[in-house]
C-alpha atoms as a PDB file:
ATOM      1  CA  UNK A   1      42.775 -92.613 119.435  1.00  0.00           C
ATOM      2  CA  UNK A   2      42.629 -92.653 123.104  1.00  0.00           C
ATOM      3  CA  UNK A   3      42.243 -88.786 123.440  1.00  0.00           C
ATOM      4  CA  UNK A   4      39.166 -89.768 121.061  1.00  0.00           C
ATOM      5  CA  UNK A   5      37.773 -92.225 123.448  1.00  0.00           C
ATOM      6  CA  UNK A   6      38.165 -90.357 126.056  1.00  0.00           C
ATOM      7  CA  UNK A   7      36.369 -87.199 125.069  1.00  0.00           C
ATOM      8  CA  UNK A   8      32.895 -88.878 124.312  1.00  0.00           C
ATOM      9  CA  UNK A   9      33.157 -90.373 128.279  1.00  0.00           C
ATOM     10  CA  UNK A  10      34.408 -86.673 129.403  1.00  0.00           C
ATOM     11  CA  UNK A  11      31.276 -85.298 127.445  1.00  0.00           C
ATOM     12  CA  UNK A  12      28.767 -88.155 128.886  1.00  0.00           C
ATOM     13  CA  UNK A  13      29.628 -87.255 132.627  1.00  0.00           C
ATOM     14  CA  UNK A  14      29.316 -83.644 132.055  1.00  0.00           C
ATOM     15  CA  UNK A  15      26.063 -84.077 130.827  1.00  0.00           C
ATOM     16  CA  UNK A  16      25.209 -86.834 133.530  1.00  0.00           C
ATOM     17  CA  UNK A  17      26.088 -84.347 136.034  1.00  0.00           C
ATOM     18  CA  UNK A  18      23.812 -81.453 134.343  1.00  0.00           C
ATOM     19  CA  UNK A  19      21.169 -83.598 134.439  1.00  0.00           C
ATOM     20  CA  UNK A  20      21.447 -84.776 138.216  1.00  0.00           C
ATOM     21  CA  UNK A  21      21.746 -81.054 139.477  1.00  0.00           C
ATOM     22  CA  UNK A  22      18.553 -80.410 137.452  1.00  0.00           C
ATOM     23  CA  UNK A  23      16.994 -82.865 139.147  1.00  0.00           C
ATOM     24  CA  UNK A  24      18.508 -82.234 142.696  1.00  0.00           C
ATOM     25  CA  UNK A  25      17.202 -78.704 142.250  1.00  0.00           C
ATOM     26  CA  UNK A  26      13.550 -80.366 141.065  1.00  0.00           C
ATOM     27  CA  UNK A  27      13.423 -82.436 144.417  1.00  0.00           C
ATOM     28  CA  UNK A  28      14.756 -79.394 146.454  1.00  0.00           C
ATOM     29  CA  UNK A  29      11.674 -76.817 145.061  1.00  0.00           C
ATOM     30  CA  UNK A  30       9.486 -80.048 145.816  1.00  0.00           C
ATOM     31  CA  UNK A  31      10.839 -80.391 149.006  1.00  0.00           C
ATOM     32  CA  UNK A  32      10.301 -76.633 150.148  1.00  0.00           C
ATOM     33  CA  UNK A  33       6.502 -76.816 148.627  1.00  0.00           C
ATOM     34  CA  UNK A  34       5.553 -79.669 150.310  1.00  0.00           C
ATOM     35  CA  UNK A  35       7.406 -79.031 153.789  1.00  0.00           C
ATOM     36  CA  UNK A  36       4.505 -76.360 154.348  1.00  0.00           C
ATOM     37  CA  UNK A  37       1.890 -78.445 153.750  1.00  0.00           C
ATOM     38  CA  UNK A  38       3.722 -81.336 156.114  1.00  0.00           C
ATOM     39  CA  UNK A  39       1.064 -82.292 158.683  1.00  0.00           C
ATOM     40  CA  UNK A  40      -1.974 -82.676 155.600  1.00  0.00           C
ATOM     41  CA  UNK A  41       0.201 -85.081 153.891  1.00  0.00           C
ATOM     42  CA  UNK A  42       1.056 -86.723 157.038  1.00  0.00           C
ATOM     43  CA  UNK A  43      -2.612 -87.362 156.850  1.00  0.00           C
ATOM     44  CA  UNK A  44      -3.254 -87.872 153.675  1.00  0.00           C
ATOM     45  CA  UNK A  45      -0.772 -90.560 153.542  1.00  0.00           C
ATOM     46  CA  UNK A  46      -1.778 -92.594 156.752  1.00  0.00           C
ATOM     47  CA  UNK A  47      -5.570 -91.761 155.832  1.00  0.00           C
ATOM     48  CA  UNK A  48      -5.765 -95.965 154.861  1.00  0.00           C
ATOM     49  CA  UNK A  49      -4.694 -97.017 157.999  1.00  0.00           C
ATOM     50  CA  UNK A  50      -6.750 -94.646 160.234  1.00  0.00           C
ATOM     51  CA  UNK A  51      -9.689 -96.219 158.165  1.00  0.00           C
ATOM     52  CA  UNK A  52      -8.434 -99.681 159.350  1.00  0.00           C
ATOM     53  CA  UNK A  53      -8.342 -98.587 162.128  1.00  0.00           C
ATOM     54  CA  UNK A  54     -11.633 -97.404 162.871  1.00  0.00           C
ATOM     55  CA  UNK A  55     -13.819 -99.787 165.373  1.00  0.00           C
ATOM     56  CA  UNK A  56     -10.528-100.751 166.925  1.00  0.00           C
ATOM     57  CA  UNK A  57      -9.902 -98.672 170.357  1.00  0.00           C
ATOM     58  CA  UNK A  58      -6.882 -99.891 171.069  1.00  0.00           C
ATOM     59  CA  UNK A  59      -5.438 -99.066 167.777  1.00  0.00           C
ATOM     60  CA  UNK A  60      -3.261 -95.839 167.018  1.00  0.00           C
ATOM     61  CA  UNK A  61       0.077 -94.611 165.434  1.00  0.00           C
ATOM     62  CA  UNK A  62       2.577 -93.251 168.481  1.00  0.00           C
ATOM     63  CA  UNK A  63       6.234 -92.049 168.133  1.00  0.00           C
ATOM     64  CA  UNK A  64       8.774 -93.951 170.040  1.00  0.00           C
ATOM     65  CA  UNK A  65      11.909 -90.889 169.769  1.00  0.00           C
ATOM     66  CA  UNK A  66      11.628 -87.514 170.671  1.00  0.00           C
ATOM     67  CA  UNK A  67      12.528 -86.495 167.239  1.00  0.00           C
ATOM     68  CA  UNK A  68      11.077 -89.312 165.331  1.00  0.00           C
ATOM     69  CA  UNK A  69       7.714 -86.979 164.626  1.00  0.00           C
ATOM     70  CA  UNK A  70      10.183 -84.113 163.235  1.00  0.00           C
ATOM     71  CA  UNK A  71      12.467 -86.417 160.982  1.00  0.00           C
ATOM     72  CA  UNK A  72       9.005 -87.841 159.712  1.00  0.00           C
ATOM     73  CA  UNK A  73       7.630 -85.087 158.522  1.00  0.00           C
ATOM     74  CA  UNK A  74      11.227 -84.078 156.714  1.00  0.00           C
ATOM     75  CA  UNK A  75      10.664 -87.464 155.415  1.00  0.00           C
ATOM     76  CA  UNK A  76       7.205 -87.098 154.262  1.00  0.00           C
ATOM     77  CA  UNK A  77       8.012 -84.041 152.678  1.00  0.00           C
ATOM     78  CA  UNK A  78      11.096 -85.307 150.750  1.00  0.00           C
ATOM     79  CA  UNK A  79       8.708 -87.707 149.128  1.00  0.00           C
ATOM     80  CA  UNK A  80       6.378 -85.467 148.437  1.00  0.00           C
ATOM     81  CA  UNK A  81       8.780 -83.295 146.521  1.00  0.00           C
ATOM     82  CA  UNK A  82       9.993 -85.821 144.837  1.00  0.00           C
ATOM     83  CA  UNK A  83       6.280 -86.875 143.925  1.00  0.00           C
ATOM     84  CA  UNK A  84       5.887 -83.307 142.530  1.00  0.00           C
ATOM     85  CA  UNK A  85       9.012 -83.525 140.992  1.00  0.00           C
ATOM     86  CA  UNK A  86       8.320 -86.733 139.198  1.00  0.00           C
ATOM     87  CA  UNK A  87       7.878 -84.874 135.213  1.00  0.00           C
ATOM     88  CA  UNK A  88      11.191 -83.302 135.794  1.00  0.00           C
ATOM     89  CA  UNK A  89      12.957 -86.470 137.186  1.00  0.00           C
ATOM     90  CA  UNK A  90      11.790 -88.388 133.985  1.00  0.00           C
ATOM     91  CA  UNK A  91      12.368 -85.614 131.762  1.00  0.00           C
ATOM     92  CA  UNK A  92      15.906 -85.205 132.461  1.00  0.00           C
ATOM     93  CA  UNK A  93      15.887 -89.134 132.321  1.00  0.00           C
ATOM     94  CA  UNK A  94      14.950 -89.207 128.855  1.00  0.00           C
ATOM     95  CA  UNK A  95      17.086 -86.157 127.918  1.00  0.00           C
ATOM     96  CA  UNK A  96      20.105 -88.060 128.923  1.00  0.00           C
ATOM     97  CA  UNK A  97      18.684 -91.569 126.753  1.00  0.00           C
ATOM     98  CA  UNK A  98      17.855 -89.627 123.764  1.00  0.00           C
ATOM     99  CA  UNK A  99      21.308 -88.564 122.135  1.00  0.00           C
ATOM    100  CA  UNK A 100      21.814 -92.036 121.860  1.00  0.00           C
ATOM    101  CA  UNK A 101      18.379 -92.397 119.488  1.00  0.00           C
ATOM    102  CA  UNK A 102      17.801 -91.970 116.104  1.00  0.00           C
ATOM    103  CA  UNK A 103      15.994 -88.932 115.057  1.00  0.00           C
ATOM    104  CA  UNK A 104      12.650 -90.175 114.468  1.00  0.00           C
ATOM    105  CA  UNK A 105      12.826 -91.630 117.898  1.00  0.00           C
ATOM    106  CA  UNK A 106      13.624 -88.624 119.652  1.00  0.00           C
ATOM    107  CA  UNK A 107      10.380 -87.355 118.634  1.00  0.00           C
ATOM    108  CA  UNK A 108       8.549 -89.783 121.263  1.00  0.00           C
ATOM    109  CA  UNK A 109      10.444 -88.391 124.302  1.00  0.00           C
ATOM    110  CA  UNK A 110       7.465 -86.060 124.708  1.00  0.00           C
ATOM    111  CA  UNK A 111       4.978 -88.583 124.881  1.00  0.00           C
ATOM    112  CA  UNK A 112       6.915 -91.117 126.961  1.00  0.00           C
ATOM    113  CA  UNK A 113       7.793 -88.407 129.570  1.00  0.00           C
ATOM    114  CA  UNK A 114       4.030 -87.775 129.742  1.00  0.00           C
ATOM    115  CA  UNK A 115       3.186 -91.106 130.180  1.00  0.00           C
ATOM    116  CA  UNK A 116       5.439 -91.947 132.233  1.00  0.00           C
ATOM    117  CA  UNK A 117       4.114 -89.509 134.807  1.00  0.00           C
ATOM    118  CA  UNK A 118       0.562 -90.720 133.983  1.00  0.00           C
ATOM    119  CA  UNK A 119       1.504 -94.772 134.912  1.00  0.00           C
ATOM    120  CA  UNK A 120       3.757 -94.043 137.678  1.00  0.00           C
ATOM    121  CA  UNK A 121       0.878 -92.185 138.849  1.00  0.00           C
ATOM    122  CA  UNK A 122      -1.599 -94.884 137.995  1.00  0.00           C
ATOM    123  CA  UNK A 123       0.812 -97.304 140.038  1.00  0.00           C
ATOM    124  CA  UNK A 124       0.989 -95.291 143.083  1.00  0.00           C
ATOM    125  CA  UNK A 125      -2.888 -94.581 143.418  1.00  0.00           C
ATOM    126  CA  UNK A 126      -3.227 -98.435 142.872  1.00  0.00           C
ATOM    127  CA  UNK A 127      -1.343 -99.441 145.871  1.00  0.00           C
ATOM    128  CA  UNK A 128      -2.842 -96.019 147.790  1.00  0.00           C
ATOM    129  CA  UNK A 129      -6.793 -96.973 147.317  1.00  0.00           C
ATOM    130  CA  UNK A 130      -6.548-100.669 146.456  1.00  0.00           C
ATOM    131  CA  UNK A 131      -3.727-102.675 148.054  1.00  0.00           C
ATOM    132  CA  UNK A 132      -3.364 -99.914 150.948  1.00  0.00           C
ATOM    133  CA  UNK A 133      -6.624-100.731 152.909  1.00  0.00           C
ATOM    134  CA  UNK A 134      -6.637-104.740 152.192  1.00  0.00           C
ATOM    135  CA  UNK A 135      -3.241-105.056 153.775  1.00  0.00           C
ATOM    136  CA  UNK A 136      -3.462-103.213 156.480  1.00  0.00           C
ATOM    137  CA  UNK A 137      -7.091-104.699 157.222  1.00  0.00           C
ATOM    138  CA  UNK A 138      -5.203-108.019 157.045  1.00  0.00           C
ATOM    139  CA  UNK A 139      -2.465-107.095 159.711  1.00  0.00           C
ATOM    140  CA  UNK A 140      -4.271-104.995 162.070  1.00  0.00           C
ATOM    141  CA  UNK A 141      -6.484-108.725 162.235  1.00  0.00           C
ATOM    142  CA  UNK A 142      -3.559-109.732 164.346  1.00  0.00           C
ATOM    143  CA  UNK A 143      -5.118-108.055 167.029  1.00  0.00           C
ATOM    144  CA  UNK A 144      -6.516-109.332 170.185  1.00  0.00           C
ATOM    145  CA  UNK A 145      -7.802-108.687 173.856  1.00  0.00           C
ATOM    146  CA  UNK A 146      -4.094-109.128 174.600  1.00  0.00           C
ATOM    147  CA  UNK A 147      -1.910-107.885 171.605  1.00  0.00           C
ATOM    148  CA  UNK A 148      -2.837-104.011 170.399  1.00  0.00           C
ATOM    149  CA  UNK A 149      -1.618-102.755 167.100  1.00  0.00           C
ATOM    150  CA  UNK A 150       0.588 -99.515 167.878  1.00  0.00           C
ATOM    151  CA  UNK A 151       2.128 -98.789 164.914  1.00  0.00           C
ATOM    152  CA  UNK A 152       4.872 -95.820 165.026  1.00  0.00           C
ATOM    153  CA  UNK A 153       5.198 -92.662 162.533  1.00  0.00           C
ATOM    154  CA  UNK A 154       8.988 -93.849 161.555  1.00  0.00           C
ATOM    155  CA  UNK A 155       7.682 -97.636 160.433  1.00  0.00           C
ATOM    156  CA  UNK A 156       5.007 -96.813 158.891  1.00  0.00           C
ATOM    157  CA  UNK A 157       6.298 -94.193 156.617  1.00  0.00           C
ATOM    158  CA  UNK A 158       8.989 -96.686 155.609  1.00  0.00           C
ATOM    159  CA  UNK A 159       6.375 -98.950 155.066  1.00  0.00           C
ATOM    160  CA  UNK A 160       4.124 -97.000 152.929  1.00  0.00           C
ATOM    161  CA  UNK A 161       7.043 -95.157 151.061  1.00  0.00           C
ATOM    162  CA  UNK A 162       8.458 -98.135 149.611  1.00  0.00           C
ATOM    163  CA  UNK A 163       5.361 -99.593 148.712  1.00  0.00           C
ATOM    164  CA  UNK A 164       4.184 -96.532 146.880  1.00  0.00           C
ATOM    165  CA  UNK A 165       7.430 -96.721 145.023  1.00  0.00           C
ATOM    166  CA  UNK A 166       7.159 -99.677 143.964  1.00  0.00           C
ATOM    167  CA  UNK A 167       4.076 -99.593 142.660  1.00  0.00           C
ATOM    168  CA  UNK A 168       4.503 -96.467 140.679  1.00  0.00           C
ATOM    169  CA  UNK A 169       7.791 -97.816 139.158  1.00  0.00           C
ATOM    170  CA  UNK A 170       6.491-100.948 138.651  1.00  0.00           C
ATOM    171  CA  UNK A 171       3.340 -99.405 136.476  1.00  0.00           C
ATOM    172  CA  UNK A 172       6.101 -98.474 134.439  1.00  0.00           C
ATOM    173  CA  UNK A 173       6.747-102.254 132.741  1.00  0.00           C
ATOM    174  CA  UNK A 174       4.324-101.637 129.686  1.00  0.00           C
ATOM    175  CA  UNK A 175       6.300 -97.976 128.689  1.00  0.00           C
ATOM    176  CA  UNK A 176       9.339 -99.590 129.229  1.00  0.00           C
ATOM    177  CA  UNK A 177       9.170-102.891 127.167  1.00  0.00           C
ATOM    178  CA  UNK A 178       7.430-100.969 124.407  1.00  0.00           C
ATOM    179  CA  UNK A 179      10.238 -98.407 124.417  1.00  0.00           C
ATOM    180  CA  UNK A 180      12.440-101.290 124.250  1.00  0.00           C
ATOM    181  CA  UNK A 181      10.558-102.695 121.412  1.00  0.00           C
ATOM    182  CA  UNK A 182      10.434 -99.489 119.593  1.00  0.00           C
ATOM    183  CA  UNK A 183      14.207 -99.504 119.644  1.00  0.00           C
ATOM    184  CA  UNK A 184      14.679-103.026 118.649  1.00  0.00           C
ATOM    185  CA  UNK A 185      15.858-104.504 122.019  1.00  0.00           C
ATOM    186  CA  UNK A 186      13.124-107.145 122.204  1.00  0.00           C
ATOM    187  CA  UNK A 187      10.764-108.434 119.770  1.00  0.00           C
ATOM    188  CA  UNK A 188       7.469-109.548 120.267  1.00  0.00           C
ATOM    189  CA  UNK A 189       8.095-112.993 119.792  1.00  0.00           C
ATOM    190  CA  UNK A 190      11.078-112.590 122.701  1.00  0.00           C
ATOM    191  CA  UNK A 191       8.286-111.248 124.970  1.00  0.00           C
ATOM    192  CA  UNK A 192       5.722-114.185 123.894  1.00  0.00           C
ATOM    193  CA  UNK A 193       8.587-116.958 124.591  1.00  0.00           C
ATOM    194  CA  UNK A 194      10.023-115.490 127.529  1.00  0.00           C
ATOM    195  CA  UNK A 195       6.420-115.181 129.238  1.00  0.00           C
ATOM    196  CA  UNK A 196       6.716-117.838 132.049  1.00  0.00           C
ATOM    197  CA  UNK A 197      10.402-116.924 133.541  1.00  0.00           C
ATOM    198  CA  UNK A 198       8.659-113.383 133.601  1.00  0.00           C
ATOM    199  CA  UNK A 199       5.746-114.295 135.598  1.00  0.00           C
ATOM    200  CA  UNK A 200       7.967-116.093 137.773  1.00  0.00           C
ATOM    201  CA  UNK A 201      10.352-113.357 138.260  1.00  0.00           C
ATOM    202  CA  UNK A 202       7.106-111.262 138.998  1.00  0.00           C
ATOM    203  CA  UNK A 203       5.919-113.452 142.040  1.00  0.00           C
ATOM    204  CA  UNK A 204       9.999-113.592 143.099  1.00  0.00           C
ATOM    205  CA  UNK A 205       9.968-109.505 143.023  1.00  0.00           C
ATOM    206  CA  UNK A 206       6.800-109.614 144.911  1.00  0.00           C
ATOM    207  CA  UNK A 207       7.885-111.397 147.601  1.00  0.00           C
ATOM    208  CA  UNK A 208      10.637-109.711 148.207  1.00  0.00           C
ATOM    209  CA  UNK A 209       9.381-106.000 148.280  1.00  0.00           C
ATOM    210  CA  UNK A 210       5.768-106.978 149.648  1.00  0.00           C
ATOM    211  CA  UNK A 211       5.681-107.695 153.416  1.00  0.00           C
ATOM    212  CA  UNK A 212       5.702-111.516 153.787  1.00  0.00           C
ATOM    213  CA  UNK A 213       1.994-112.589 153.134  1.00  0.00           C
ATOM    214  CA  UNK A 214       0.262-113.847 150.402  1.00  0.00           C
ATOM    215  CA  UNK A 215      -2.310-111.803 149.996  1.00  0.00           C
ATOM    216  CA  UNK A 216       0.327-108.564 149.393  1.00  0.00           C
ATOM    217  CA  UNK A 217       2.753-110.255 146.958  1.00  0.00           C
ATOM    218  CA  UNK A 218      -0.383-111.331 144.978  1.00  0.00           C
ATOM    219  CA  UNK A 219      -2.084-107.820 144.660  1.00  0.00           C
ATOM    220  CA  UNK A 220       1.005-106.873 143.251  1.00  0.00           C
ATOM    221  CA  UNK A 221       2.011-109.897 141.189  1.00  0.00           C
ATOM    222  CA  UNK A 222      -1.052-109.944 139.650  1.00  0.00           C
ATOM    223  CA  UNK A 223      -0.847-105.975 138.110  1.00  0.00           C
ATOM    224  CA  UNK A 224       2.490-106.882 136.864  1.00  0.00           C
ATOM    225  CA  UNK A 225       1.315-110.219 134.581  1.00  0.00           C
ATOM    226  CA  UNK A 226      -1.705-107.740 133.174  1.00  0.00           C
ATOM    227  CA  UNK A 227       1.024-105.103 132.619  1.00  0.00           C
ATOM    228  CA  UNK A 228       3.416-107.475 130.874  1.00  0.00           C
ATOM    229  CA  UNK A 229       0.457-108.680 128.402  1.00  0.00           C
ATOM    230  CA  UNK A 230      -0.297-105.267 128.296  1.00  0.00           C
ATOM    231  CA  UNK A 231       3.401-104.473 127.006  1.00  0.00           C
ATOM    232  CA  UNK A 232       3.170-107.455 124.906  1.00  0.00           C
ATOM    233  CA  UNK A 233       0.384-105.142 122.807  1.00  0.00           C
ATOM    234  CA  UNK A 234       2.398-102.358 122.918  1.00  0.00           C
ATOM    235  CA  UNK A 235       5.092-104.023 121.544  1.00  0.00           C
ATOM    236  CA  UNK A 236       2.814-105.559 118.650  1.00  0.00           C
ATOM    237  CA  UNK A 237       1.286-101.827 117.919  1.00  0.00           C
ATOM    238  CA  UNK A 238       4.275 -99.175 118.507  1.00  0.00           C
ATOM    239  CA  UNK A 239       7.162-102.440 117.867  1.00  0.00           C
ATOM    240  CA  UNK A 240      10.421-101.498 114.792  1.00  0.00           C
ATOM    241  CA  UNK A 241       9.497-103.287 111.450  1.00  0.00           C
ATOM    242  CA  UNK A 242      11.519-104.935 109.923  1.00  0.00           C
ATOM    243  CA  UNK A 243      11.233-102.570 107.070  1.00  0.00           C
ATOM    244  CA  UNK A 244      11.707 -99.817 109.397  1.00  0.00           C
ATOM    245  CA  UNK A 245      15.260-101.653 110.768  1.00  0.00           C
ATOM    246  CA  UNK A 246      16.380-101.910 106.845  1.00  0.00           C
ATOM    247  CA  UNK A 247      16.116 -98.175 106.529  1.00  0.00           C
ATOM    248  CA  UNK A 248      17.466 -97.109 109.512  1.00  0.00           C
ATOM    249  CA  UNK A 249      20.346 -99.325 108.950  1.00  0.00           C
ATOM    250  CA  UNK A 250      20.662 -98.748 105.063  1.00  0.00           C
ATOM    251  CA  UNK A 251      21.034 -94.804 106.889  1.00  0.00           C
ATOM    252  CA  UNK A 252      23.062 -95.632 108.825  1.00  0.00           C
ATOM    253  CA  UNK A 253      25.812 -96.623 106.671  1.00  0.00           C
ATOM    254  CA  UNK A 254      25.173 -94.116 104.085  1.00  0.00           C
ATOM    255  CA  UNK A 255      26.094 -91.631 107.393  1.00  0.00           C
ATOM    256  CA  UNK A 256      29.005 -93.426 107.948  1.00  0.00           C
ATOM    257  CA  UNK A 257      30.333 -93.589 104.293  1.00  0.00           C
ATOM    258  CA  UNK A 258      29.365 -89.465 104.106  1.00  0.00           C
ATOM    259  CA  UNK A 259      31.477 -89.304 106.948  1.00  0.00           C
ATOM    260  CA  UNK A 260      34.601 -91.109 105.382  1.00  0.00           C
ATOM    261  CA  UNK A 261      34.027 -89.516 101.995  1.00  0.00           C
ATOM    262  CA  UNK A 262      33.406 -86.096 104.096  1.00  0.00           C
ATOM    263  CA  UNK A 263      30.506 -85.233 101.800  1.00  0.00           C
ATOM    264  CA  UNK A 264      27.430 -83.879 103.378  1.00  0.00           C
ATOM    265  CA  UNK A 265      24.667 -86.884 104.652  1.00  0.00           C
ATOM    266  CA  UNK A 266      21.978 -84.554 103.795  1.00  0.00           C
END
């Protein structure tokens, strides 16, 4: 019994392992793409701030290290490969979820690795051309006659990194829950009920990964409650049936008793 056990586990972490070193290798062609286009991404990624920047003389980016402008660019170019990257990541993501789907649910792993590329996407251009030039508007209004904003290559690429990030994963919420509902996870009613602790765990998240002002945690606070009703639908439209659980169940077991009476399921 034990050898049995232990053979599904053995099987899930060679598979687990396939999947990483798929993905490692993903990120790594990324990587090499986008490390030869590292200066123009450089640019394109600070391109909000050197807008906010604009009217302000005393206003530019520096780098504080000798090697802090190197390491950037290694860094900007490890997140653009994984950027490019991104329909492999998921894909390999989903590959490892669906053995443990029924077979009319693998048939969505297409679809959801499509859009999950297309709202991660969505949630990273969101905090690029929205949130992006409101903050930073908002914190270069710190300065004064006596206090200059200098902001260096290695903070601000922190900065901006994790806030794309979260942003594209949080754009994620509505695929997510519906996938969830699709399997049976949550209901729709569970959603409904469970509305105001999720709103308030929204603002909490907010707070935590936004920089500490109000105007930040709201612009992304806000997406996430229109996401979550958003999901809500999703759940009402693409949601398991109750008829649909019957079946699946009433298949279930007849798989099982095949299996005991070693007759074929088919």
């Amino acid at each position: 019994m034990n050898e049995n056990l232990k053979s599904p586990f053995t099987e899930h972490l060679s598979e687990l392992r396939s999947r990483l070193i798929h993905s490692f290798i993903a990120v790594g062609i990324g990587f090499a793409v986008a490390y030869a286009f590292k200066e123009r991404l450089f640019e394109v990624l600070t391109a909000p701030l050197m807008v906010a920047m604009e009217g302000n003389e005393n206003a530019r980016m520096i780098f504080t290290g000798l090697p802090e402008a190197f390491f950037t660019y290694l860094k900007v170019s490890l997140l653009a490969g994984i950027v490019v990257a991104t329909p492999a990541l998921f894909y390999q993501f989903w590959m490892f979820v669906s053995p443990g789907l029924y077979r009319n649910e693998k048939k969505y792993l297409i679809p959801i690795v499509i859009l999950s590329v297309i709202f991660f996407a969505m949630g990273t251009a969101f905090g690029y051309f929205i949130v992006f030039p409101y903050g930073f508007k908002f914190f270069l209004g710190f300065s004064n006659e006596t206090i200059h904003a200098l902001p260096s290559m290695k903070e601000y690429l922190s900065f901006a990194a994790k806030m794309l990030l979260a942003f594209g994963f949080v754009f994620e919420l509505p695929l997510v829950l519906t996938f969830m509902a699709r399997m049976g996870i949550v209901t729709v009613p569970f959603l409904k009920k469970n509305r105001k602790y999720a709103l308030l765990v929204f603002f909490v998240g907010a707070a935590i990964i936004t920089p500490p002002d109000v105007v930040t945690q709201v612009m992304m606070a806000f997406p996430l409650m229109v996401l979550y009703e958003i999901s809500i639908i999703g759940a009402m439209i693409f949601g398991k049936k109750k008829q649909e659980k019957s079946d699946e169940e009433s298949g279930a077991k007849q798989e099982d008793s095949s299996h005991e009476t070693g007759e074929d399921p088919s």
